[in-house]
C-alpha atoms as a PDB file:
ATOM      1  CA  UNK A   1     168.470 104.550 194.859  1.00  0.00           C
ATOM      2  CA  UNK A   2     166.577 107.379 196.324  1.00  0.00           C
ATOM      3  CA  UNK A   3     164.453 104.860 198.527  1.00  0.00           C
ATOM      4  CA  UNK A   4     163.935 106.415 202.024  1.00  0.00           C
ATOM      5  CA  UNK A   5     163.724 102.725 203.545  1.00  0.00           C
ATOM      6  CA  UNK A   6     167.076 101.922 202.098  1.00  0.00           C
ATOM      7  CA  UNK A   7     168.264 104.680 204.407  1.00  0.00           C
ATOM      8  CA  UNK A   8     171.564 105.353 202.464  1.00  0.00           C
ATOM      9  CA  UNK A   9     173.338 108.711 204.030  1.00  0.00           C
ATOM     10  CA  UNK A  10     174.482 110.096 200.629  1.00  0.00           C
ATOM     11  CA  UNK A  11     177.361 112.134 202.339  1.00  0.00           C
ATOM     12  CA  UNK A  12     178.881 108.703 202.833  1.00  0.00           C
ATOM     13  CA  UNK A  13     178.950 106.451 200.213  1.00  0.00           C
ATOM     14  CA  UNK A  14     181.946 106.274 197.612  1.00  0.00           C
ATOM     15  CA  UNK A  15     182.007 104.913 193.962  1.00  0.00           C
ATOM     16  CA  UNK A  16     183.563 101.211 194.731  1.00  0.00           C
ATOM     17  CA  UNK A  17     183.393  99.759 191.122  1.00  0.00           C
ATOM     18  CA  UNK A  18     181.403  99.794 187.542  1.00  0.00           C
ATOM     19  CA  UNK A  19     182.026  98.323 184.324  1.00  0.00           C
ATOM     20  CA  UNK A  20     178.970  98.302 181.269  1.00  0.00           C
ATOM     21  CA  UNK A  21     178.295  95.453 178.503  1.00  0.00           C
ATOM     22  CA  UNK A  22     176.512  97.442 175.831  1.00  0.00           C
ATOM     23  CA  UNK A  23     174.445  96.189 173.174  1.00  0.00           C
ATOM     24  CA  UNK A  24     174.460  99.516 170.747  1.00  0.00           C
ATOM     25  CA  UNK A  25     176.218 102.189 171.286  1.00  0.00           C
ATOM     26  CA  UNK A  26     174.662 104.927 173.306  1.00  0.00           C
ATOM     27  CA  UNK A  27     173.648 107.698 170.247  1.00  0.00           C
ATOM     28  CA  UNK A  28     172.781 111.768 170.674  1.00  0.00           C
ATOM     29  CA  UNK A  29     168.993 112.091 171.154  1.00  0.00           C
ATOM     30  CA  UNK A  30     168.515 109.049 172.536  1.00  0.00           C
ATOM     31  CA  UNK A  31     165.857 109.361 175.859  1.00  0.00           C
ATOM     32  CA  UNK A  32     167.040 106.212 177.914  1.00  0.00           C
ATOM     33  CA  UNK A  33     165.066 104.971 181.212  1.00  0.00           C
ATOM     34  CA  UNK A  34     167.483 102.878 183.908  1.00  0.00           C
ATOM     35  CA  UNK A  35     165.789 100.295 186.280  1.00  0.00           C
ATOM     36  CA  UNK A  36     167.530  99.943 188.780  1.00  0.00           C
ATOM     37  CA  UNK A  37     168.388  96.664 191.122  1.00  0.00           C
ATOM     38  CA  UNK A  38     170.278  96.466 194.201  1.00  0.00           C
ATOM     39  CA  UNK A  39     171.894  92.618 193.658  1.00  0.00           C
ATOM     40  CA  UNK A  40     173.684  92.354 197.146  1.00  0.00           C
ATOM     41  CA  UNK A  41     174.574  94.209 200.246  1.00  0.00           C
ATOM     42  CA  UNK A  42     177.125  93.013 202.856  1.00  0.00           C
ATOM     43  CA  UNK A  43     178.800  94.391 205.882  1.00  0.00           C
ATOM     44  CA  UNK A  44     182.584  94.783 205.754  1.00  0.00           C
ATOM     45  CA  UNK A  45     184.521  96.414 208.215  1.00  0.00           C
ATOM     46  CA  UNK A  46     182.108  98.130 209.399  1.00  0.00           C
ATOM     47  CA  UNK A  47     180.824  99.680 205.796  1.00  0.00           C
ATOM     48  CA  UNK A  48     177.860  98.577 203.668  1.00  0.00           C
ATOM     49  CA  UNK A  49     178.416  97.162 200.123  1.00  0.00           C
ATOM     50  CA  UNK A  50     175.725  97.295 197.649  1.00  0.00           C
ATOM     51  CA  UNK A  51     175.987  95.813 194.672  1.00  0.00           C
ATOM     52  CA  UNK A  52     173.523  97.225 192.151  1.00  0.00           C
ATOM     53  CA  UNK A  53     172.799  96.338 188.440  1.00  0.00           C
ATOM     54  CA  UNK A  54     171.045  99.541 186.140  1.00  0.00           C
ATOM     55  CA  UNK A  55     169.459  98.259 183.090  1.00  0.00           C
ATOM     56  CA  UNK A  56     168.703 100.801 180.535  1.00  0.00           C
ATOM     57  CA  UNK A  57     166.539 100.744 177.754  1.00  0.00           C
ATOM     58  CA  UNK A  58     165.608 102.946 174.932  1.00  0.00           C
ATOM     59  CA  UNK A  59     162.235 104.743 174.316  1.00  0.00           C
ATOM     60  CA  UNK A  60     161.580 101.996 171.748  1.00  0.00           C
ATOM     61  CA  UNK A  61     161.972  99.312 175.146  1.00  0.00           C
ATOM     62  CA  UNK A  62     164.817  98.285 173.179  1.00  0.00           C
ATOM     63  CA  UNK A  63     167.599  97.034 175.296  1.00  0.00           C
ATOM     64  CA  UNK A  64     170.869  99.095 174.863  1.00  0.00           C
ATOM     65  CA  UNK A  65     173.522  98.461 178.260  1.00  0.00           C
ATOM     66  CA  UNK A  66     173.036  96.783 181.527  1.00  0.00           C
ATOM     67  CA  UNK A  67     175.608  98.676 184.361  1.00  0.00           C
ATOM     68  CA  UNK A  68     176.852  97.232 187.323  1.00  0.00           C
ATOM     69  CA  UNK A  69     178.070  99.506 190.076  1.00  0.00           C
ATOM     70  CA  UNK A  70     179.484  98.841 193.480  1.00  0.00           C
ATOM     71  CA  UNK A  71     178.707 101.800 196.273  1.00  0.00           C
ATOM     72  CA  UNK A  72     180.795 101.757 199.495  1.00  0.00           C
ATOM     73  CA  UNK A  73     178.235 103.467 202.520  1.00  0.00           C
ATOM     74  CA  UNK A  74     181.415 103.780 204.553  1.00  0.00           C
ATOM     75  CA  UNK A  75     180.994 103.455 208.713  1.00  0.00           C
ATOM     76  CA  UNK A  76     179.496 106.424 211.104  1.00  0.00           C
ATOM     77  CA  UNK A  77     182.531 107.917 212.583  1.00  0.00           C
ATOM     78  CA  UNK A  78     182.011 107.768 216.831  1.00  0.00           C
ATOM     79  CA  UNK A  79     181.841 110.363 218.455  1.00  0.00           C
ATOM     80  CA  UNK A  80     185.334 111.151 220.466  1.00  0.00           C
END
């Protein structure tokens, strides 16, 4: 997400969208690493949606909830 070649301007994207399909619950102490994948991107009105999916996994490699999130990089404003 932090990808300079993506070239997202952070001060304009917006939370569109997320929802989660666990397979164990999250639990206190757990140390959980998310790989991230951006699934789609398309233009709309001018704004950029990405569609990304985070899979996260326990130390163990175990498998434990896949995220999807939709980010809205909304349009430039021009210049009056």
């Amino acid at each position: 997400m932090r990808d300079p070649q993506l070239g997202l301007d952070y001060s304009r994207v917006v939370h569109g969208d997320q929802k989660f399909a666990y397979v164990r619950p999250v639990r206190a102490g757990d140390r959980l690493t998310v790989t991230s994948t951006i699934e789609g991107i398309k233009s709309l009105a001018g704004n950029d949606i990405l569609d990304i999916r985070g899979e996260v996994h326990d130390e163990a490699g175990e498998h434990v909830v896949t995220a999807w999130m939709k980010l809205v990089a909304r349009a430039a404003e021009e210049a009056s």
